[in-house]
C-alpha atoms as a PDB file:
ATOM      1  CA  UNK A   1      76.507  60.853   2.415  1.00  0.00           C
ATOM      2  CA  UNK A   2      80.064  62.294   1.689  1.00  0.00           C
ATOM      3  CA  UNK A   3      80.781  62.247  -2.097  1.00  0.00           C
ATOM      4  CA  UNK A   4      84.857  63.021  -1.771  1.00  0.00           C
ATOM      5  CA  UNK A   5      87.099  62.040  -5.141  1.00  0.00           C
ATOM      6  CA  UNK A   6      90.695  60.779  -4.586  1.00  0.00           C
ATOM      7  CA  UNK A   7      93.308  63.935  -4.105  1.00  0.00           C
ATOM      8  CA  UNK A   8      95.588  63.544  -7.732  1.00  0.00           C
ATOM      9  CA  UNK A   9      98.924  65.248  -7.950  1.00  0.00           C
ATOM     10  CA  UNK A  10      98.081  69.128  -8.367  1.00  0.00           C
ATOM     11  CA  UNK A  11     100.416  70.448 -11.292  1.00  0.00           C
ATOM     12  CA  UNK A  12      99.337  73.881  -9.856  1.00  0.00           C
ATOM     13  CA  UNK A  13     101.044  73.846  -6.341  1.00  0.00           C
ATOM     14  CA  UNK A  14     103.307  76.897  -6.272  1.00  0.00           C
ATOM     15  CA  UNK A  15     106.788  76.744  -7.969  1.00  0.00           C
ATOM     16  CA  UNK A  16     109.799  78.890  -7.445  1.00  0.00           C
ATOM     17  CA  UNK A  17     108.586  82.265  -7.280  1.00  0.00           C
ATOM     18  CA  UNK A  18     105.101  81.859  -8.960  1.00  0.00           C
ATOM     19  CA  UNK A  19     102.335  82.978  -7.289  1.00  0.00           C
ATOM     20  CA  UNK A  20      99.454  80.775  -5.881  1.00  0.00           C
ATOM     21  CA  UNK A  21      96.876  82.332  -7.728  1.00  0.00           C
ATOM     22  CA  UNK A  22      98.350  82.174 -10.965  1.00  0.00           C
ATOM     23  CA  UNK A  23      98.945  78.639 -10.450  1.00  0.00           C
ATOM     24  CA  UNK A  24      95.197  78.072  -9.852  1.00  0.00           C
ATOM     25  CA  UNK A  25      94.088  79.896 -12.159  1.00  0.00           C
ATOM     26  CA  UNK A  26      95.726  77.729 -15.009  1.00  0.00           C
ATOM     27  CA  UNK A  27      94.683  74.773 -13.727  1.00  0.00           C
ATOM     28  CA  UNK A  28      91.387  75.399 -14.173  1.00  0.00           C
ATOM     29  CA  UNK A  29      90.267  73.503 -17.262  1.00  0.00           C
ATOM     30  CA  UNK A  30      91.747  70.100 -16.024  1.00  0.00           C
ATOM     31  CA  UNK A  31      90.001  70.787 -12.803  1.00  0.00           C
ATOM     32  CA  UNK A  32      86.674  71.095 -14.702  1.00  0.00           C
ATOM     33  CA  UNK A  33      87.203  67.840 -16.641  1.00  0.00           C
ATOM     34  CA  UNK A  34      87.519  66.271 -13.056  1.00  0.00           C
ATOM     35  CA  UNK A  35      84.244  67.798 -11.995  1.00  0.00           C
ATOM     36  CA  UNK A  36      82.898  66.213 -15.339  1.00  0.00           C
ATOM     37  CA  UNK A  37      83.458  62.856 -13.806  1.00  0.00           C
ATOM     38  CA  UNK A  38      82.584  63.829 -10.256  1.00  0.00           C
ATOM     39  CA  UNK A  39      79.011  64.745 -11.352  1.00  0.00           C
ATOM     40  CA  UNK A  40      78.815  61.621 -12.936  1.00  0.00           C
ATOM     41  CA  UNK A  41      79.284  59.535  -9.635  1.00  0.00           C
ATOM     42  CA  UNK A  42      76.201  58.124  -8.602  1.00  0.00           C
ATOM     43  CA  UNK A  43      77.044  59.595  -5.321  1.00  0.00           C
ATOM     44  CA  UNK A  44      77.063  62.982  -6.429  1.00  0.00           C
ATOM     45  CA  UNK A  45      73.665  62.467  -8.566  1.00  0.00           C
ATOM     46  CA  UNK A  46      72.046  61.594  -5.270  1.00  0.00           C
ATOM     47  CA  UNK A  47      73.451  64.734  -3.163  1.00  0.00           C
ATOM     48  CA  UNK A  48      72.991  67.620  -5.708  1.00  0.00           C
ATOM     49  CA  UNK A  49      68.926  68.179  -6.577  1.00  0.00           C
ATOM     50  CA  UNK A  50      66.738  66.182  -8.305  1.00  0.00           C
ATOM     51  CA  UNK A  51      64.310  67.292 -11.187  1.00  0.00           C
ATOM     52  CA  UNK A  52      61.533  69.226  -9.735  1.00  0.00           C
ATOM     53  CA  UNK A  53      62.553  69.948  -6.305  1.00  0.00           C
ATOM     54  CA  UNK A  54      62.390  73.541  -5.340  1.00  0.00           C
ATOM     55  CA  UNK A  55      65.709  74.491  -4.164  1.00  0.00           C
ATOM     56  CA  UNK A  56      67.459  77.683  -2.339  1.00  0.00           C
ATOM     57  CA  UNK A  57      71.283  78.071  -3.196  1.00  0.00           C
ATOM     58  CA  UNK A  58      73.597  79.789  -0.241  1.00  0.00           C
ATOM     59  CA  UNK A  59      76.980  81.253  -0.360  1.00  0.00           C
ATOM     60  CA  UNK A  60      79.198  83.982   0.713  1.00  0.00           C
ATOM     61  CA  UNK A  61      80.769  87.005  -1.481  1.00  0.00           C
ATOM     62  CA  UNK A  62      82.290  85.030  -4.608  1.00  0.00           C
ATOM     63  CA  UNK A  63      79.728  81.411  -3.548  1.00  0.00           C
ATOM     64  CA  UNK A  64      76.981  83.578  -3.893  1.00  0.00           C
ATOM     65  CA  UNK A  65      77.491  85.029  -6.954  1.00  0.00           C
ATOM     66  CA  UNK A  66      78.606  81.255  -8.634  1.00  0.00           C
ATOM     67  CA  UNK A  67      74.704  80.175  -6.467  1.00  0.00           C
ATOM     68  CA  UNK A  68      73.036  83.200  -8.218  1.00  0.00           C
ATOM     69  CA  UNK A  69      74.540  81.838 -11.939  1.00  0.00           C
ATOM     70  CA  UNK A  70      73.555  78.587 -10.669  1.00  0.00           C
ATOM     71  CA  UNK A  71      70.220  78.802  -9.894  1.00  0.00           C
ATOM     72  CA  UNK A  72      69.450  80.865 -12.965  1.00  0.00           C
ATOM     73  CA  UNK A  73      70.963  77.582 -15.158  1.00  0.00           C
ATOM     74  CA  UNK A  74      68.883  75.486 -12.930  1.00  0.00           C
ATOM     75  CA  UNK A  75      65.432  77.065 -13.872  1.00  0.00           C
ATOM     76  CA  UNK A  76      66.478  77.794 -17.581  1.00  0.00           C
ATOM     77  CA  UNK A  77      66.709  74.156 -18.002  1.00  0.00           C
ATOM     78  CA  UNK A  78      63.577  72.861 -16.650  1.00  0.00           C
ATOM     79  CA  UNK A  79      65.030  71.622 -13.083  1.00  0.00           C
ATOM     80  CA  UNK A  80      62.742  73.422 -10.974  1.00  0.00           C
ATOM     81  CA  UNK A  81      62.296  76.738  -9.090  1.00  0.00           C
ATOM     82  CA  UNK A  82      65.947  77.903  -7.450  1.00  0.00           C
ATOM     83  CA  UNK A  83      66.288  80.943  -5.058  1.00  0.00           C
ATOM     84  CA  UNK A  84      70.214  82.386  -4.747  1.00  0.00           C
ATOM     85  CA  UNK A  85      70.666  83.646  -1.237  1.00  0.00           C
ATOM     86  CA  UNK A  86      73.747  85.879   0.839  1.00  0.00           C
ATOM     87  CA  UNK A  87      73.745  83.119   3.531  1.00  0.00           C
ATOM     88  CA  UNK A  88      73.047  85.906   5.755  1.00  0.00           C
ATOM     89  CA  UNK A  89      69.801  86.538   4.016  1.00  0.00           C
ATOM     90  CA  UNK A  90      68.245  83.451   3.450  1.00  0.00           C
ATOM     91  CA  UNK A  91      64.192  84.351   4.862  1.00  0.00           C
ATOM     92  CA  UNK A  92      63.679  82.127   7.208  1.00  0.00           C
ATOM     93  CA  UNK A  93      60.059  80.461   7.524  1.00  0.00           C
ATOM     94  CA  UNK A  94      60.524  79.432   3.201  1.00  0.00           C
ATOM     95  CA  UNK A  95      59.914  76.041   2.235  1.00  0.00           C
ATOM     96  CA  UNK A  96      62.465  74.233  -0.060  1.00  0.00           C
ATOM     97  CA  UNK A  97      62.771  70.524  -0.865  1.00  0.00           C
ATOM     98  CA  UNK A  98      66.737  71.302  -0.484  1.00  0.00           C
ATOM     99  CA  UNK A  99      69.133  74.036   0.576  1.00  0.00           C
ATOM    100  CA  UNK A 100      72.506  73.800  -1.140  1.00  0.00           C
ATOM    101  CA  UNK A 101      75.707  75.822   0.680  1.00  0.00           C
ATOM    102  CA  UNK A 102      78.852  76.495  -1.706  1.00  0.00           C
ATOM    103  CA  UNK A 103      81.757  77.041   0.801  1.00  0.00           C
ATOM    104  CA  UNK A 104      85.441  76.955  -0.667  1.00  0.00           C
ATOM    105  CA  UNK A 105      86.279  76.935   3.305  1.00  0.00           C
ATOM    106  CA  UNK A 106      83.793  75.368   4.951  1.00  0.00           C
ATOM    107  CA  UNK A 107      84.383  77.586   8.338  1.00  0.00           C
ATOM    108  CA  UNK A 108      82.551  80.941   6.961  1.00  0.00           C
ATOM    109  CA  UNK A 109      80.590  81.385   9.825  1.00  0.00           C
ATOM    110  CA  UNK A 110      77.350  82.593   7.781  1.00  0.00           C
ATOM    111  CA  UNK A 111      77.191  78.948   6.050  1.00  0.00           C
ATOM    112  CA  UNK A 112      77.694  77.097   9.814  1.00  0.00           C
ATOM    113  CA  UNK A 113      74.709  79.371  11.180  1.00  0.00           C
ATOM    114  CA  UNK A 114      72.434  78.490   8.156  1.00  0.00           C
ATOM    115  CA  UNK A 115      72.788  74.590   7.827  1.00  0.00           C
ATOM    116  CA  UNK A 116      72.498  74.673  12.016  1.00  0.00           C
ATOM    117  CA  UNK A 117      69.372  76.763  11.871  1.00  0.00           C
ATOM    118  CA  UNK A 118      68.184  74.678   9.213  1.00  0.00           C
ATOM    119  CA  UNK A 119      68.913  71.029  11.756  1.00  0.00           C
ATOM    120  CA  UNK A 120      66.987  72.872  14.099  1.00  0.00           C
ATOM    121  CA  UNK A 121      64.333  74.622  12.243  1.00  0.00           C
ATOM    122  CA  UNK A 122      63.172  72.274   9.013  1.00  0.00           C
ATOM    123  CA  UNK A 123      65.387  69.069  10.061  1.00  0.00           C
ATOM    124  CA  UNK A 124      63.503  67.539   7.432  1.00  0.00           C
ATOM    125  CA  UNK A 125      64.785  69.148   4.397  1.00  0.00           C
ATOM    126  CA  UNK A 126      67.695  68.076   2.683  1.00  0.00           C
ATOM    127  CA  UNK A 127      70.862  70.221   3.047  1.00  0.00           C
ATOM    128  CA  UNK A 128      73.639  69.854   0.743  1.00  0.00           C
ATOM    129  CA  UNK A 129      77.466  71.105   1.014  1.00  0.00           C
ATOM    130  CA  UNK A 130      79.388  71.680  -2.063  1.00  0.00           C
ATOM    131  CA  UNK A 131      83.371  72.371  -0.505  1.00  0.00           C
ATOM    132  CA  UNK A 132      86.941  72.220  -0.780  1.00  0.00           C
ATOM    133  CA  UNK A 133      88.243  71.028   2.499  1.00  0.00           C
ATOM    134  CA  UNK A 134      87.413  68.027   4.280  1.00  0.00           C
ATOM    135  CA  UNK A 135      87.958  68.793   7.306  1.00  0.00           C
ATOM    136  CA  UNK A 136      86.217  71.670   8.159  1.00  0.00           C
ATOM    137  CA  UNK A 137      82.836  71.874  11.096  1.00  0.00           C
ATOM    138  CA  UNK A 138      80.366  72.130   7.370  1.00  0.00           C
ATOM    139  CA  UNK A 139      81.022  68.305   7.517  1.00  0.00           C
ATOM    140  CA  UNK A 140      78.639  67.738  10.866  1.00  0.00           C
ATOM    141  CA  UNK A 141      76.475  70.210  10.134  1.00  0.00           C
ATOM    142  CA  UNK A 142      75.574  68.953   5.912  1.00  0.00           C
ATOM    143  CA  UNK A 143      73.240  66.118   5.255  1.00  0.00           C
ATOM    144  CA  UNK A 144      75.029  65.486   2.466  1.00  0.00           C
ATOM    145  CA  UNK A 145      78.922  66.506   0.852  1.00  0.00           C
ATOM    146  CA  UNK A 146      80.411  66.839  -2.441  1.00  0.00           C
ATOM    147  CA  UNK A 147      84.286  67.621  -1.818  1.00  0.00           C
ATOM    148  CA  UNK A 148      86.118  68.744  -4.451  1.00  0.00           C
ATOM    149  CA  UNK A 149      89.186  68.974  -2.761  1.00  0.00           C
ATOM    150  CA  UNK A 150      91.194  68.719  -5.823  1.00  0.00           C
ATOM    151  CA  UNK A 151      89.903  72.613  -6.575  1.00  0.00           C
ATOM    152  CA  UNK A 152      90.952  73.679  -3.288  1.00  0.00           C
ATOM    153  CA  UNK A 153      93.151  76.890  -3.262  1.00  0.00           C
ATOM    154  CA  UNK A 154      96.290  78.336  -1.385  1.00  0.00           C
ATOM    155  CA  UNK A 155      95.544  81.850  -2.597  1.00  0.00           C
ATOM    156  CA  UNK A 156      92.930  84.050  -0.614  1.00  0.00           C
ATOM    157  CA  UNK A 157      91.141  84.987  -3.977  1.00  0.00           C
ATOM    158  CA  UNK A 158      89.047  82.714  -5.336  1.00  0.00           C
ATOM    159  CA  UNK A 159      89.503  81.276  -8.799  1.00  0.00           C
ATOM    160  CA  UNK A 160      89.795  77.598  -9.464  1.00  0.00           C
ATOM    161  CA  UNK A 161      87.336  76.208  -6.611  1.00  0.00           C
ATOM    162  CA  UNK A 162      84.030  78.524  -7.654  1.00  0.00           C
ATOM    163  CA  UNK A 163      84.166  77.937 -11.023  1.00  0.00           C
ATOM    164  CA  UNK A 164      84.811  73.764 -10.645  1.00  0.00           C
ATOM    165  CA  UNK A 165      81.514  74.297  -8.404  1.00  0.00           C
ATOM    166  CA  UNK A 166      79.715  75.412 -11.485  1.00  0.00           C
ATOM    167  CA  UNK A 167      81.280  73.130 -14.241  1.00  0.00           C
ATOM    168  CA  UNK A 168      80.036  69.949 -11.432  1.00  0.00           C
ATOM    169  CA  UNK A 169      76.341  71.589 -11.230  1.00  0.00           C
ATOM    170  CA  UNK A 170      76.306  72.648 -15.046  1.00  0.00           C
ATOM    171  CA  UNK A 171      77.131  68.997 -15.549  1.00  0.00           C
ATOM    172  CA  UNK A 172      74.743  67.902 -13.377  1.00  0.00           C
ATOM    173  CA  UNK A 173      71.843  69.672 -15.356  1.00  0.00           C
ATOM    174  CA  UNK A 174      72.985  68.238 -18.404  1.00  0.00           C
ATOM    175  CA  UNK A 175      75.687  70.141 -19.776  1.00  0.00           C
ATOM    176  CA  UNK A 176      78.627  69.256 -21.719  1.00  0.00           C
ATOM    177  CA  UNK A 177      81.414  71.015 -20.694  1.00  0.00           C
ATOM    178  CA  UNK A 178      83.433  70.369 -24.168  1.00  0.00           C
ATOM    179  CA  UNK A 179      83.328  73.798 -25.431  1.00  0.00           C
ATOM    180  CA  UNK A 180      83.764  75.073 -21.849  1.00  0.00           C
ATOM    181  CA  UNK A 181      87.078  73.735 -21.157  1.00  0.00           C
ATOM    182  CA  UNK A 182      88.268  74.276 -24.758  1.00  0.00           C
ATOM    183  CA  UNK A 183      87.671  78.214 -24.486  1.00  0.00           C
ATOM    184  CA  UNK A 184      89.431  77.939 -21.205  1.00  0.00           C
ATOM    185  CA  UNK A 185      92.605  76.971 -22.439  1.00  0.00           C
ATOM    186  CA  UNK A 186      92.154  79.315 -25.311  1.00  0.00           C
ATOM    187  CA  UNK A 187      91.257  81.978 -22.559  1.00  0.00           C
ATOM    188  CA  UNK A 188      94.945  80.632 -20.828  1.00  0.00           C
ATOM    189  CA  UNK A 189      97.236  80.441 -23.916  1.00  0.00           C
ATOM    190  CA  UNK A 190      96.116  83.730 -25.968  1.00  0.00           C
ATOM    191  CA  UNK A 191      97.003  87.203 -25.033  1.00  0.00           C
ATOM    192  CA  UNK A 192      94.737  89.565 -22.993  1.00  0.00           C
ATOM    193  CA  UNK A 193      92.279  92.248 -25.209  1.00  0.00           C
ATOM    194  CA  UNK A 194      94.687  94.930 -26.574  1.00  0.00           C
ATOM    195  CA  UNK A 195      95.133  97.368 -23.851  1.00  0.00           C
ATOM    196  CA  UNK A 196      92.589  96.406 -21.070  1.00  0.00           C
ATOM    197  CA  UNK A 197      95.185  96.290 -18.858  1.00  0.00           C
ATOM    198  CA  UNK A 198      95.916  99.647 -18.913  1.00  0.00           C
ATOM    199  CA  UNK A 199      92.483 100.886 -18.423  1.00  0.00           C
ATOM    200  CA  UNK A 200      91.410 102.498 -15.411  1.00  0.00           C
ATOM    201  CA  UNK A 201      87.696 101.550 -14.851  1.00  0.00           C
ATOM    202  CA  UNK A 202      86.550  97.686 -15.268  1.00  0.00           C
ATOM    203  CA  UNK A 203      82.540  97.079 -15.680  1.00  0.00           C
ATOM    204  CA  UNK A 204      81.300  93.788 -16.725  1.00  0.00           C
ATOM    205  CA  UNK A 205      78.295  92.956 -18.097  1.00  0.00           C
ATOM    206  CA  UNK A 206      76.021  89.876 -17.976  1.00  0.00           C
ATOM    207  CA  UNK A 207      72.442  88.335 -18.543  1.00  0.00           C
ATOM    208  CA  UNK A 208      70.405  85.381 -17.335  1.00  0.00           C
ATOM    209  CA  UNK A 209      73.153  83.085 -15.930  1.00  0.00           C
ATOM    210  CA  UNK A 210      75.711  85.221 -16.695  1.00  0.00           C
ATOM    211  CA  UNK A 211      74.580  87.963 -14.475  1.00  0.00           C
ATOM    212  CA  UNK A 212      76.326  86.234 -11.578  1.00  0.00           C
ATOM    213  CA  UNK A 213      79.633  85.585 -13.675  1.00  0.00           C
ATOM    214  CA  UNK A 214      79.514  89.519 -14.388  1.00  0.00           C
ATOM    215  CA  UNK A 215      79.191  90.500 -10.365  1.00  0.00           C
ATOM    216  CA  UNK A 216      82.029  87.865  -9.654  1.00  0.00           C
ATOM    217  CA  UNK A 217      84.232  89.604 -12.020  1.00  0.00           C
ATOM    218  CA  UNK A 218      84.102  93.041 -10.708  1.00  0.00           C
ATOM    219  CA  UNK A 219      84.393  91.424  -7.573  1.00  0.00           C
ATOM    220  CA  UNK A 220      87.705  89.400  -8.769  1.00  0.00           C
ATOM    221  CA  UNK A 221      89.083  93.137  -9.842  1.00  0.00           C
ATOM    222  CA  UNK A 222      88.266  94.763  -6.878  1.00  0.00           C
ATOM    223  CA  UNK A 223      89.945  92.230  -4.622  1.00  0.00           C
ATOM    224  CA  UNK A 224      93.265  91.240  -6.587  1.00  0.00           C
ATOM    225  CA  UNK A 225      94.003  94.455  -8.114  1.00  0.00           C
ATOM    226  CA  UNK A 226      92.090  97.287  -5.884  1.00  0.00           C
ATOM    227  CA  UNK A 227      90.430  98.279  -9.338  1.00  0.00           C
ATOM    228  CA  UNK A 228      87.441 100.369  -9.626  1.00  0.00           C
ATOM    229  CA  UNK A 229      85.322  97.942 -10.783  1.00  0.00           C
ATOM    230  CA  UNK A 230      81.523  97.559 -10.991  1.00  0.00           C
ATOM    231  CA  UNK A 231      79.043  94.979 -12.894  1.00  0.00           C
ATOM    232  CA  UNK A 232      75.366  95.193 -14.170  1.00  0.00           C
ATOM    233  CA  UNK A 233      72.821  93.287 -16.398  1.00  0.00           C
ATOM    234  CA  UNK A 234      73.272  94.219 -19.607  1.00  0.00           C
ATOM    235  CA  UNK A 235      70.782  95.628 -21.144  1.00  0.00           C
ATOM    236  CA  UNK A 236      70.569  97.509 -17.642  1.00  0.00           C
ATOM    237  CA  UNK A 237      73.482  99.122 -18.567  1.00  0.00           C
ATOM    238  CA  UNK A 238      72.024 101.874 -20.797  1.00  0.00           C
ATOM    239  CA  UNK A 239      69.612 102.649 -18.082  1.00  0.00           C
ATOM    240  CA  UNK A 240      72.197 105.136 -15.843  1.00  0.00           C
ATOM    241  CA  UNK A 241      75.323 103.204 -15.396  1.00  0.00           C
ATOM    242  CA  UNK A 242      77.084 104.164 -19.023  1.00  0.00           C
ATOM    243  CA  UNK A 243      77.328 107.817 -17.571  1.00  0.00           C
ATOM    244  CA  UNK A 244      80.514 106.426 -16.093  1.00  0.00           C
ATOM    245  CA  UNK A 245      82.148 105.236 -18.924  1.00  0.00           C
ATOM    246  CA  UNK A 246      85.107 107.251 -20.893  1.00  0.00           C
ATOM    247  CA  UNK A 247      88.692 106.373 -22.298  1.00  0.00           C
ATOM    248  CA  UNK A 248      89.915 105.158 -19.140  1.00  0.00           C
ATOM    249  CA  UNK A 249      86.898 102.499 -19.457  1.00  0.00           C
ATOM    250  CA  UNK A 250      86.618  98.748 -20.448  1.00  0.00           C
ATOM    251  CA  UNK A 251      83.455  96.775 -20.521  1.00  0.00           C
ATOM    252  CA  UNK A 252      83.345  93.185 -20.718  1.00  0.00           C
ATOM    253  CA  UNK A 253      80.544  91.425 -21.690  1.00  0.00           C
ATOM    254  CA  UNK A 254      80.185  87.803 -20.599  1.00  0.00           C
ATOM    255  CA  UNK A 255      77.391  85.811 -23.310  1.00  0.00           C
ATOM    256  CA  UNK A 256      75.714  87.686 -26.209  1.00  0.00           C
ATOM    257  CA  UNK A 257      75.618  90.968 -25.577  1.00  0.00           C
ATOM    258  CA  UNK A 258      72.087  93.542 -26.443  1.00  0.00           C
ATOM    259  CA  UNK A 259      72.442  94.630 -30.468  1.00  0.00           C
ATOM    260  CA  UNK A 260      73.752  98.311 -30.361  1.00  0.00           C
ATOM    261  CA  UNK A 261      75.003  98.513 -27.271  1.00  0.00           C
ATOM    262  CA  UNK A 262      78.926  98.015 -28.475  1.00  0.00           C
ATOM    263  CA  UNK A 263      78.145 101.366 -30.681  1.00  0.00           C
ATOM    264  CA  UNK A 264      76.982 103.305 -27.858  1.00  0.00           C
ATOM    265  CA  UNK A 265      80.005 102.266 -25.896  1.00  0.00           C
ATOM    266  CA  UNK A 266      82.493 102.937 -28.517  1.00  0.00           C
ATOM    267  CA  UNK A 267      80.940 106.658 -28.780  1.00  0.00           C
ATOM    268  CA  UNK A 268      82.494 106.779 -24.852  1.00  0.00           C
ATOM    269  CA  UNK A 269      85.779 106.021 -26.194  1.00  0.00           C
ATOM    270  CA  UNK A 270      85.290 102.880 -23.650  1.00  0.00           C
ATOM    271  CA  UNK A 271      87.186  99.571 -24.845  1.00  0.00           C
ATOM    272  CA  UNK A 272      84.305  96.999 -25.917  1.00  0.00           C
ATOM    273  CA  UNK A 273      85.033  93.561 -25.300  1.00  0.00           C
ATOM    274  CA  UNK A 274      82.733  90.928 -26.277  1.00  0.00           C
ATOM    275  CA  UNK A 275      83.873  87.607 -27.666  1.00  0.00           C
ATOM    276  CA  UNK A 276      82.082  84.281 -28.662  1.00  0.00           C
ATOM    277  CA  UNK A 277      83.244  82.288 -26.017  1.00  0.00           C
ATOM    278  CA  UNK A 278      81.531  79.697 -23.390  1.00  0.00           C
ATOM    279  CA  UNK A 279      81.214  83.113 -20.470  1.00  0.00           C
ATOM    280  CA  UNK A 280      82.738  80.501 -17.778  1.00  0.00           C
ATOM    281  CA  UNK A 281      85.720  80.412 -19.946  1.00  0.00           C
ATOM    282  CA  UNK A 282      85.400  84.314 -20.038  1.00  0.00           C
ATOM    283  CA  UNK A 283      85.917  84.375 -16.476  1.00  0.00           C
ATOM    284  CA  UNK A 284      89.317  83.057 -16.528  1.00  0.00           C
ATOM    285  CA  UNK A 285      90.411  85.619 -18.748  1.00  0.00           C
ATOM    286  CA  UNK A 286      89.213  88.033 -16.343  1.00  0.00           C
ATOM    287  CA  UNK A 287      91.206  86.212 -13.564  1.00  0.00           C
ATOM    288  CA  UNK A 288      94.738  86.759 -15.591  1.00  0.00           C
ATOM    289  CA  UNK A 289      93.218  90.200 -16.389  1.00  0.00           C
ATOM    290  CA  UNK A 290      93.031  90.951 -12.228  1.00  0.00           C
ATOM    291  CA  UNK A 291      96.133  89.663 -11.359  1.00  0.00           C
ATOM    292  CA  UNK A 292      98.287  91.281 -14.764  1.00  0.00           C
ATOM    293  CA  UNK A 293      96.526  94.520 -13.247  1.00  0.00           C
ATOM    294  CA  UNK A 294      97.339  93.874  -9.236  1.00  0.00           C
ATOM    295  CA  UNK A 295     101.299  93.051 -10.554  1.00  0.00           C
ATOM    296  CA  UNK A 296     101.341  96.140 -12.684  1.00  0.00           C
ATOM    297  CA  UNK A 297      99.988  98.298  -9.368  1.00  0.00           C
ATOM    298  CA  UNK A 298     102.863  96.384  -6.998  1.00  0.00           C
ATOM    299  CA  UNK A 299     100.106  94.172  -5.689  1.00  0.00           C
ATOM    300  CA  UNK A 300     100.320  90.162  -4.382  1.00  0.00           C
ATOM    301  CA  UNK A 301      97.516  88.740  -5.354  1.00  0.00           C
ATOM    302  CA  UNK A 302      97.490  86.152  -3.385  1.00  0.00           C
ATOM    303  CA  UNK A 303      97.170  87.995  -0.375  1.00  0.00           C
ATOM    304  CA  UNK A 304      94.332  91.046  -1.042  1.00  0.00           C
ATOM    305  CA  UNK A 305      94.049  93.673   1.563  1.00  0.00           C
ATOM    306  CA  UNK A 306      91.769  93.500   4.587  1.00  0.00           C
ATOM    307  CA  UNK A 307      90.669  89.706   3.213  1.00  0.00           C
ATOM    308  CA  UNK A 308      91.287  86.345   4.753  1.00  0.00           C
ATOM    309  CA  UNK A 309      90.620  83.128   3.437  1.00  0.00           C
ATOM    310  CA  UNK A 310      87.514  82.576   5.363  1.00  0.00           C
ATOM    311  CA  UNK A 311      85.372  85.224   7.735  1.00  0.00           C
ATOM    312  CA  UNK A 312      84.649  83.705  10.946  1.00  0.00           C
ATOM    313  CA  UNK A 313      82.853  86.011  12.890  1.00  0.00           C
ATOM    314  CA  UNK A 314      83.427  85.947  17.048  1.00  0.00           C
ATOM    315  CA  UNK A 315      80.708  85.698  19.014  1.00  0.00           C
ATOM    316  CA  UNK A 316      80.421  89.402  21.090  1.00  0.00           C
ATOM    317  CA  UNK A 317      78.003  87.827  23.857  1.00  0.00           C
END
């Protein structure tokens, strides 16, 4: 089954001297509001999991933290017992009633060697690929493919296509994603947090679903901007990890945050920033944050150091 919508014009392609990833970045709340309608397709309702089935999640760097907020969603709502998984790490010999891959790419060679193993090792259990591109060797190996090719990105960093994953699963399980795409274009149109681009140290904090969101924006830092960088549950945060913050520190928290905890950070002289906004919309504040930070350094963006769009590993036999 290959659930693909019709590519739209993409108001986000690059313009005279913009870069990709700021492009994408805006574009995310209309990109949501497709995914909206996507996980209403019949199509789509019969790929992604049912009700009850116990399901493993897969991905690679920012996949498998969106499959780790994912599958935390998934059981907080009833759906049924979900594992998150570094494709590289998945335990082989577990029994699921589906494995779902995210894969912006579709080549990342981690994702290829799971779904095969899977075709050869449990051929009867259901595989699922959530991607960007089309045309890509995740295709033959799937049982079944949601594209959402209108998310697909230009830039190596990933912005737009991860979180349009979660919006379509979040919509699958139930969600409206009103309020989501409304803070998003709030998150777009209103200045950064009073001087957190001028900090030094970035940690993010999340819990339950959020936890995942939190990871994925140290990650976004660390990639677009170089930035020390680091994330943490929250109320693990008090348990070792505060020692590190100072002036030079911001910490973000993505959901509620634990009562007390903005006190003890404002006694580091760290920047507290917690707002009461849907955390996915959060995210995309972070993603302007990274890439205000990576110009300010003399950094592209779009192209990180030492990254590529997809790893594909070479055989060495």
């Amino acid at each position: 089954m290959r659930v693909q919508p019709q590519p739209s014009g993409d108001q986000s392609d690059e313009v005279s001297g913009r870069l990709h990833t700021t492009g994408e970045i805006a574009s995310q709340p209309a990109c949501w509001r497709r995914a909206a309608e996507v996980a209403a397709d019949p199509a789509t309702v019969r790929a992604l999991p049912r009700r009850g089935e116990r399901v493993a999640v897969v991905g690679c760097g920012t996949s498998l933290f969106m499959a780790q907020a994912y599958a935390r969603l998934r059981e907080d709502a009833g759906h049924g017992e979900t594992d998150a998984f570094a494709a590289s790490e998945m335990p082989a010999g577990r029994v699921y009633d589906r494995v779902v891959a995210l894969t912006r790419s579709g080549t990342t060679t981690e994702i290829l060697e799971i779904l095969a193993r899977l075709r050869t090792d449990s051929p009867s259990t259901p595989t699922t690929a959530i991607i960007a591109d089309p045309e890509t060797p995740v295709m033959a190996l799937a049982g079944d493919v949601v594209v959402l090719d209108f998310a697909d990105e230009r830039s190596v960093v990933q912005t737009r296509f991860a979180t349009t994953a979660v919006a379509l699963l979040r919509a699958h399980l139930g969600e409206s994603l009103d309020r989501a795409v409304a803070d998003a274009e709030r998150a777009l149109a209103e200045p950064l947090p009073a001087g957190v681009a001028q900090r030094e140290q970035f940690t993010f904090l999340g819990a339950a679903w959020t936890t995942g969101l939190a990871a994925e924006a140290a990650l976004k830092m660390r990639e677009a901007s170089l930035s020390w960088a680091e994330s943490y549950p929250a109320a693990e945060y008090r348990h070792g990890p505060i020692a590190i913050t100072d002036a030079r520190s911001a910490v973000w928290v993505l959901g509620t945050p634990p009562t007390g905890l903005d006190r003890q950070v404002g006694a580091t002289g760290g920047l507290w920033i917690a707002r009461d906004r849907d955390p996915l919309a959060e995210l995309v504040a972070i993603h302007r944050l990274a890439v205000e930070v990576a110009l300010g350094r003399g950094l592209n963006p779009d192209t990180p150091r030492h990254l590529t769009r997809s790893v594909i590993l070479r055989s060495t036999a």
